[in-house]
C-alpha atoms as a PDB file:
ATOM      1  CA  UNK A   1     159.766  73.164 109.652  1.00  0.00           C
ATOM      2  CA  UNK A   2     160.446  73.050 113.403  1.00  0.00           C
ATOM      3  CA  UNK A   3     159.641  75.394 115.492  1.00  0.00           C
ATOM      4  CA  UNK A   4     162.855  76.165 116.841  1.00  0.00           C
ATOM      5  CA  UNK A   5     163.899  77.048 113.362  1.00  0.00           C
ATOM      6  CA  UNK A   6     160.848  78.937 112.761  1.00  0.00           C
ATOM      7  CA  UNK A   7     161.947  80.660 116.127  1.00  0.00           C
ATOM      8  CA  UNK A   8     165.359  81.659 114.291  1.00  0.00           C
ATOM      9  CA  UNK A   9     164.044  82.755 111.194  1.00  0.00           C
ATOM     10  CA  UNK A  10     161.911  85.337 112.847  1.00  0.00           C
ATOM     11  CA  UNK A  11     164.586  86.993 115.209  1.00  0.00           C
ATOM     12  CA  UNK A  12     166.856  87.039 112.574  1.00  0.00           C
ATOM     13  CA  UNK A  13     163.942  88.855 110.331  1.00  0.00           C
ATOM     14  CA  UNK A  14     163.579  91.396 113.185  1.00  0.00           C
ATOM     15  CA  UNK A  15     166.997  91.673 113.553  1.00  0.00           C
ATOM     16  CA  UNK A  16     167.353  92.791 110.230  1.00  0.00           C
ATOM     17  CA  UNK A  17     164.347  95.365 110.562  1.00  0.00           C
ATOM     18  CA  UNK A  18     165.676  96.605 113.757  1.00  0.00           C
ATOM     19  CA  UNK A  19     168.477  97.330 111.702  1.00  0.00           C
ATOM     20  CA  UNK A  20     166.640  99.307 108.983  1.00  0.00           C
ATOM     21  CA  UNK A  21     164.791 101.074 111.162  1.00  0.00           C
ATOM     22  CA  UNK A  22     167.681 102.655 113.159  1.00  0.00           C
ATOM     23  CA  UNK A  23     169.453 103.521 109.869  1.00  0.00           C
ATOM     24  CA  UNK A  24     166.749 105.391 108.598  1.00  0.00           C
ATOM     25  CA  UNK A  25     166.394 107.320 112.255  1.00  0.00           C
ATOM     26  CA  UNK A  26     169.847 108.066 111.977  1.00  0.00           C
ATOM     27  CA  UNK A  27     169.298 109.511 108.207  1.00  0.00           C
ATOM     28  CA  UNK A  28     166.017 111.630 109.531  1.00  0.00           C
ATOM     29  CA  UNK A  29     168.111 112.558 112.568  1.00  0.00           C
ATOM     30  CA  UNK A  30     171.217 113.585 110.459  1.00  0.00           C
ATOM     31  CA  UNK A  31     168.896 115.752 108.112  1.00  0.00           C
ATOM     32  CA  UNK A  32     167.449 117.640 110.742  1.00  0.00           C
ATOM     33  CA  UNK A  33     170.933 118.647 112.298  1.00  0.00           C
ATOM     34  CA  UNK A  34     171.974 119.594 108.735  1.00  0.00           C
ATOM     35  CA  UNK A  35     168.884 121.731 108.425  1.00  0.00           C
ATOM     36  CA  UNK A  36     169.532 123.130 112.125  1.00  0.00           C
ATOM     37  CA  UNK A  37     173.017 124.112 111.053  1.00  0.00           C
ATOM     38  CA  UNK A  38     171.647 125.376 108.118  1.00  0.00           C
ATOM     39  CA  UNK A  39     169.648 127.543 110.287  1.00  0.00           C
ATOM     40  CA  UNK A  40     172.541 128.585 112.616  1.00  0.00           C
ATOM     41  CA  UNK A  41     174.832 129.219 109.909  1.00  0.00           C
ATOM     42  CA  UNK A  42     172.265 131.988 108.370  1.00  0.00           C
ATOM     43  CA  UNK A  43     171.585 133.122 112.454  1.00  0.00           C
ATOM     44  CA  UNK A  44     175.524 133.495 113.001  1.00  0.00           C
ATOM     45  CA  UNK A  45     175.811 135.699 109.518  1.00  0.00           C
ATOM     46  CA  UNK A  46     173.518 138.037 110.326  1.00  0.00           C
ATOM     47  CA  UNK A  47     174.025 138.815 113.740  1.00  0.00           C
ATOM     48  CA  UNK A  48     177.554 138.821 113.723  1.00  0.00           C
ATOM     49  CA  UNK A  49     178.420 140.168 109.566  1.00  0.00           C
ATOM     50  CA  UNK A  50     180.645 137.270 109.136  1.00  0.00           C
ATOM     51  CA  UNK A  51     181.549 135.650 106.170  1.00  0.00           C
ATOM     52  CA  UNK A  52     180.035 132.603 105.166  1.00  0.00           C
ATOM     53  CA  UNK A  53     182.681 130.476 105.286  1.00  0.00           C
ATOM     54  CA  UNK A  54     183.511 132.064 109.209  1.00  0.00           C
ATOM     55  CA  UNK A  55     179.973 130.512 110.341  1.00  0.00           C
ATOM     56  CA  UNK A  56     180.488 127.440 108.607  1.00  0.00           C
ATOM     57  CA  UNK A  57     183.359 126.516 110.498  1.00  0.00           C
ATOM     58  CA  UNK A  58     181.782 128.076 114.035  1.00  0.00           C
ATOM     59  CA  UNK A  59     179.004 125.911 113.436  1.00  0.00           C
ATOM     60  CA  UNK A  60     180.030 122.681 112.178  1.00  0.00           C
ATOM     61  CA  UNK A  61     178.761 122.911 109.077  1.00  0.00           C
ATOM     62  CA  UNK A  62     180.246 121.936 105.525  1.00  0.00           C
ATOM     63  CA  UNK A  63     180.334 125.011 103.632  1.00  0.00           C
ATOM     64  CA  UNK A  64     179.044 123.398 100.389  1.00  0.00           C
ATOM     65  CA  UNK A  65     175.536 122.866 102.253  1.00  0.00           C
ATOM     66  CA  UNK A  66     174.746 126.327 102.796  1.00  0.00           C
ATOM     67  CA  UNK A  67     176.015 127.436  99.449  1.00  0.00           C
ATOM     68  CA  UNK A  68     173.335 125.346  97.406  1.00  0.00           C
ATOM     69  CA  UNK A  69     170.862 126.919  95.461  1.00  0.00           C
ATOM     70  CA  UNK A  70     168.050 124.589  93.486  1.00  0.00           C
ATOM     71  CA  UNK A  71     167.940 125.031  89.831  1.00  0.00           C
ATOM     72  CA  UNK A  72     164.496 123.595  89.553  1.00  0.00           C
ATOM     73  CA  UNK A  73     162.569 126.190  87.548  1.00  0.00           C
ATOM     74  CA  UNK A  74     159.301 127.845  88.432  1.00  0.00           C
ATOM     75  CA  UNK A  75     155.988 125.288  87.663  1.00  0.00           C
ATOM     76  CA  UNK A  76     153.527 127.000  89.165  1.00  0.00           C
ATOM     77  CA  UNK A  77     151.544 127.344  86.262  1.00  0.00           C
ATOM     78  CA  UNK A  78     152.153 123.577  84.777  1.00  0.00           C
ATOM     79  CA  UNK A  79     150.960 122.719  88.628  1.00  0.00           C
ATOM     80  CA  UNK A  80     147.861 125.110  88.340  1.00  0.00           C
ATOM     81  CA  UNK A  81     147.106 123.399  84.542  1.00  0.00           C
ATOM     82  CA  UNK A  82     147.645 119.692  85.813  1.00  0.00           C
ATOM     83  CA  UNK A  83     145.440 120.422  88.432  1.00  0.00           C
ATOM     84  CA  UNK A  84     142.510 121.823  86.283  1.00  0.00           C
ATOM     85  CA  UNK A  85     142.868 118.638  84.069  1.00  0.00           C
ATOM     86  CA  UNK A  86     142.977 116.168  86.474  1.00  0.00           C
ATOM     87  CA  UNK A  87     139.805 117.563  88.332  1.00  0.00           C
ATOM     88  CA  UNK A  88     137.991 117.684  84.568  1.00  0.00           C
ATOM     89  CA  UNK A  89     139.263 114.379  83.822  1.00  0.00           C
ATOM     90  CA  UNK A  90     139.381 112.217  87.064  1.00  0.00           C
ATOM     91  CA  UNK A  91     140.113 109.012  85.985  1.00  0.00           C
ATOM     92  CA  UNK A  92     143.300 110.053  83.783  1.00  0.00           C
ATOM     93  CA  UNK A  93     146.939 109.372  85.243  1.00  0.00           C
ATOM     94  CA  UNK A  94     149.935 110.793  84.586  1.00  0.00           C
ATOM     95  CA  UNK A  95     150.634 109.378  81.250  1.00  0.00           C
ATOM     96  CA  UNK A  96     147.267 110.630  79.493  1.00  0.00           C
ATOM     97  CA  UNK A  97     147.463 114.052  81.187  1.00  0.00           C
ATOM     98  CA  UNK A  98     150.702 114.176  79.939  1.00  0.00           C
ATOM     99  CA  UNK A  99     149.780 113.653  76.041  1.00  0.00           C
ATOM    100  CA  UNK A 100     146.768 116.396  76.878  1.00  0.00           C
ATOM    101  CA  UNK A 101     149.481 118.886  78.010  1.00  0.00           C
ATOM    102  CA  UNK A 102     151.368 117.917  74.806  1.00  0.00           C
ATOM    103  CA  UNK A 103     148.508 118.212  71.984  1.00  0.00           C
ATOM    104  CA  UNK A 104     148.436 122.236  74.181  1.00  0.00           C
ATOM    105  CA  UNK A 105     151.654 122.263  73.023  1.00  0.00           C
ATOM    106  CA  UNK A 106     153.223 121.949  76.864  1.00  0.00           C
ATOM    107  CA  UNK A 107     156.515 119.788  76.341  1.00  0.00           C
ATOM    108  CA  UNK A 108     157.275 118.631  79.691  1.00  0.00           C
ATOM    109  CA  UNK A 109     159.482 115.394  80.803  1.00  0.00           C
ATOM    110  CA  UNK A 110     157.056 113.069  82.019  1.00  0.00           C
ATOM    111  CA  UNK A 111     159.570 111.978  84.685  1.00  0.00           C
ATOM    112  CA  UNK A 112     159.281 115.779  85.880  1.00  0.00           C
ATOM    113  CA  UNK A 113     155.291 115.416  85.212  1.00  0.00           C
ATOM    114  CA  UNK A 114     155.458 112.037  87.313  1.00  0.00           C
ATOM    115  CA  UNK A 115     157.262 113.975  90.120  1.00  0.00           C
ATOM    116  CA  UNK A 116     154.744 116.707  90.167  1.00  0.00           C
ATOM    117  CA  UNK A 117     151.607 114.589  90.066  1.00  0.00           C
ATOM    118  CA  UNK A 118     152.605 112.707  93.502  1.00  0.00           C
ATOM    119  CA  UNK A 119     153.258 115.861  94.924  1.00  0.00           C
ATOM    120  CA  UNK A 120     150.089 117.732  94.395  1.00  0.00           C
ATOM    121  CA  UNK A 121     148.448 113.897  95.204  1.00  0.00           C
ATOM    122  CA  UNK A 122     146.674 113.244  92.005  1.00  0.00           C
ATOM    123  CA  UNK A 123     146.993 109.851  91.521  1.00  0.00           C
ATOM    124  CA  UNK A 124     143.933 108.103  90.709  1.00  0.00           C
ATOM    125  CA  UNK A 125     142.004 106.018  93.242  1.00  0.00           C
ATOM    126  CA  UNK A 126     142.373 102.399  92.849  1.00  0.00           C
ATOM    127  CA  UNK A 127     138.443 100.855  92.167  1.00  0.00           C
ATOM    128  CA  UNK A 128     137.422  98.090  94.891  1.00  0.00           C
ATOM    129  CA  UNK A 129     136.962  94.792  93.769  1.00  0.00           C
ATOM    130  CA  UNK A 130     134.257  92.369  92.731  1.00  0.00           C
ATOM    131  CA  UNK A 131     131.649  92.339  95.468  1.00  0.00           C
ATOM    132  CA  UNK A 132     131.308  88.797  96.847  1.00  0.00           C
ATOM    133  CA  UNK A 133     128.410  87.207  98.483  1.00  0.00           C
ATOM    134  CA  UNK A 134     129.377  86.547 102.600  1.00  0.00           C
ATOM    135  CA  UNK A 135     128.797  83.453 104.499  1.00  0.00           C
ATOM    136  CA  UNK A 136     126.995  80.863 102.773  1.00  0.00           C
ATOM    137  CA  UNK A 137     123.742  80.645 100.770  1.00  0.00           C
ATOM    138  CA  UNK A 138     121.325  78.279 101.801  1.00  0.00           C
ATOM    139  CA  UNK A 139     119.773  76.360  98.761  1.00  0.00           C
ATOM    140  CA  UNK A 140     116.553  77.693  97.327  1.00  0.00           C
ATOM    141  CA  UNK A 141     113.200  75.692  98.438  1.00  0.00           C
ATOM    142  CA  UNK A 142     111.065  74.051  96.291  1.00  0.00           C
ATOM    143  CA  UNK A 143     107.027  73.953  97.335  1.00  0.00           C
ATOM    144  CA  UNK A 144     105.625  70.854  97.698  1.00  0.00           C
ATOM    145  CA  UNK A 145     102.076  70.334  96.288  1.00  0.00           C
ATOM    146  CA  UNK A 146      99.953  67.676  95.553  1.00  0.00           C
ATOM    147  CA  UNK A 147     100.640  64.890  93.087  1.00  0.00           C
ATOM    148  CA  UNK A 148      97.494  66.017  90.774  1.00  0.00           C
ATOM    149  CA  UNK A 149      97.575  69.787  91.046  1.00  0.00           C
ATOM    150  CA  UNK A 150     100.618  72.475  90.576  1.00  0.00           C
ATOM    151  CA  UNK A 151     100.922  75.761  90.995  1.00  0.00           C
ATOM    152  CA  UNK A 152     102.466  76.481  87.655  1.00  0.00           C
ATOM    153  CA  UNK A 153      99.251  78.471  86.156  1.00  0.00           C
ATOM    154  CA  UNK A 154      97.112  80.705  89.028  1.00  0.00           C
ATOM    155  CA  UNK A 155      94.415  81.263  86.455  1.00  0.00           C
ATOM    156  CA  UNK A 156      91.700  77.739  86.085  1.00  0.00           C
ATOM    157  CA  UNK A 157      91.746  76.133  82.891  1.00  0.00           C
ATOM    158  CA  UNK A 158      88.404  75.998  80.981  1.00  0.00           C
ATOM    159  CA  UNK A 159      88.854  72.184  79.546  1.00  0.00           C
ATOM    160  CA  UNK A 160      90.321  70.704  82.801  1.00  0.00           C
ATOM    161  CA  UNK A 161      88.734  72.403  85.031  1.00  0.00           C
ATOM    162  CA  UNK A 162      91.523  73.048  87.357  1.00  0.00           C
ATOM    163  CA  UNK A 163      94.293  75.062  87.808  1.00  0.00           C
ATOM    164  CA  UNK A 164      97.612  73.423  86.446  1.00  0.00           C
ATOM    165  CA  UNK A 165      96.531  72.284  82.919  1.00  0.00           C
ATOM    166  CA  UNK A 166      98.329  74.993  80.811  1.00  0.00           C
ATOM    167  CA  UNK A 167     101.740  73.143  82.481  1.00  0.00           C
ATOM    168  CA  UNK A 168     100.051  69.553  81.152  1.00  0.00           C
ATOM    169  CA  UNK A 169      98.807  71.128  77.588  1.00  0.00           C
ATOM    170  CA  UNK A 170     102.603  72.983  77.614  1.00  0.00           C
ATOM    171  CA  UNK A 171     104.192  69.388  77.728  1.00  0.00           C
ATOM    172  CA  UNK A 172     101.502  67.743  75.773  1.00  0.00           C
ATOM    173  CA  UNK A 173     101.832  70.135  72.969  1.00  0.00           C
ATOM    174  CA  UNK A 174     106.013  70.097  73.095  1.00  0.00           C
ATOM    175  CA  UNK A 175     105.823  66.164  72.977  1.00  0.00           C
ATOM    176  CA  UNK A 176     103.227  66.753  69.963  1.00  0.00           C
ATOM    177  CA  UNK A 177     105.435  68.980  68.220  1.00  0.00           C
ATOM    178  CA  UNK A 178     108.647  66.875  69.091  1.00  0.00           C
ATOM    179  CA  UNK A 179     106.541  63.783  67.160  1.00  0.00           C
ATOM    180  CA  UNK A 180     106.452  64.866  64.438  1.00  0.00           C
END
């Protein structure tokens, strides 16, 4: 591949991610203004006692946002009780916590359980990897001795009178054995 094309590929590639990133600005941007109207809609209702719909449209602000109210029930006790087993049991995810809370007779979604475990930041830490020597390893030396002696046996042999003669009786004895 050229490098002129190369070139191309990679503006194009930040073009694109230029592009992401200023959408998702936008979307953060356009959330805080909603919560900012939010905020001035609940301001402008209770300094001035008009309606809700009145500070809606003196703000800006689509009536439906400030009439929402979250139907997500109360958890703080399945929170407290995930919490407790996922300290005891550190190595567990979501999907074994969740049969523990079920043999306690907890029936929770485990879509809902999934949700709550990233939010109190339980997930289990990944283990590292296989440790791997660094650099290279030089090759292990061999001593050099003598021709007639080696430094197989430190303790002198009795019928050679030497030092290296249980090595010579060793082979003599396994080519005895091999024979017959």
């Amino acid at each position: 591949m050229s490098d002129a094309k190369r070139l191309k590929a990679f503006q194009e590639e930040n073009a694109k991610l230029k592009k992401l990133l200023g959408e998702s600005m936008l979307d953060v941007s356009t959330l805080r203004e909603m919560l900012g109207k939010i905020a001035d809609v609940h301001r402008v209702i209770t300094e001035n006692g008009c309606s809700r719909c009145r500070a809606c449209r003196l703000v800006g602000a689509d009536p439906r946002f400030c009439r929402y109210r979250s139907t997500r029930g109360d958890d703080q006790a399945l929170r407290r009780r995930l919490r407790e087993l996922s300290s005891e049991r550190r190595r567990f995810g979501y999907r074994r916590l969740h049969i523990l809370l079920r043999r306690e007779g907890r029936e929770v979604n485990w879509k809902k359980l999934y949700s709550i475990y990233r939010e109190e930041r339980l997930t289990v830490r990944k283990r590292g990897g296989r440790k791997r020597a660094r650099g290279t390893r030089a090759p292990m030396a061999i001593p050099r001795t003598s021709a007639g002696a080696s430094t197989s046996c430190p303790t002198p042999c009795p019928a050679g009178g030497g030092s290296g003669c249980c090595a010579s009786s060793t082979t003599s004895a396994g080519n005895a054995s091999l024979r017959s």
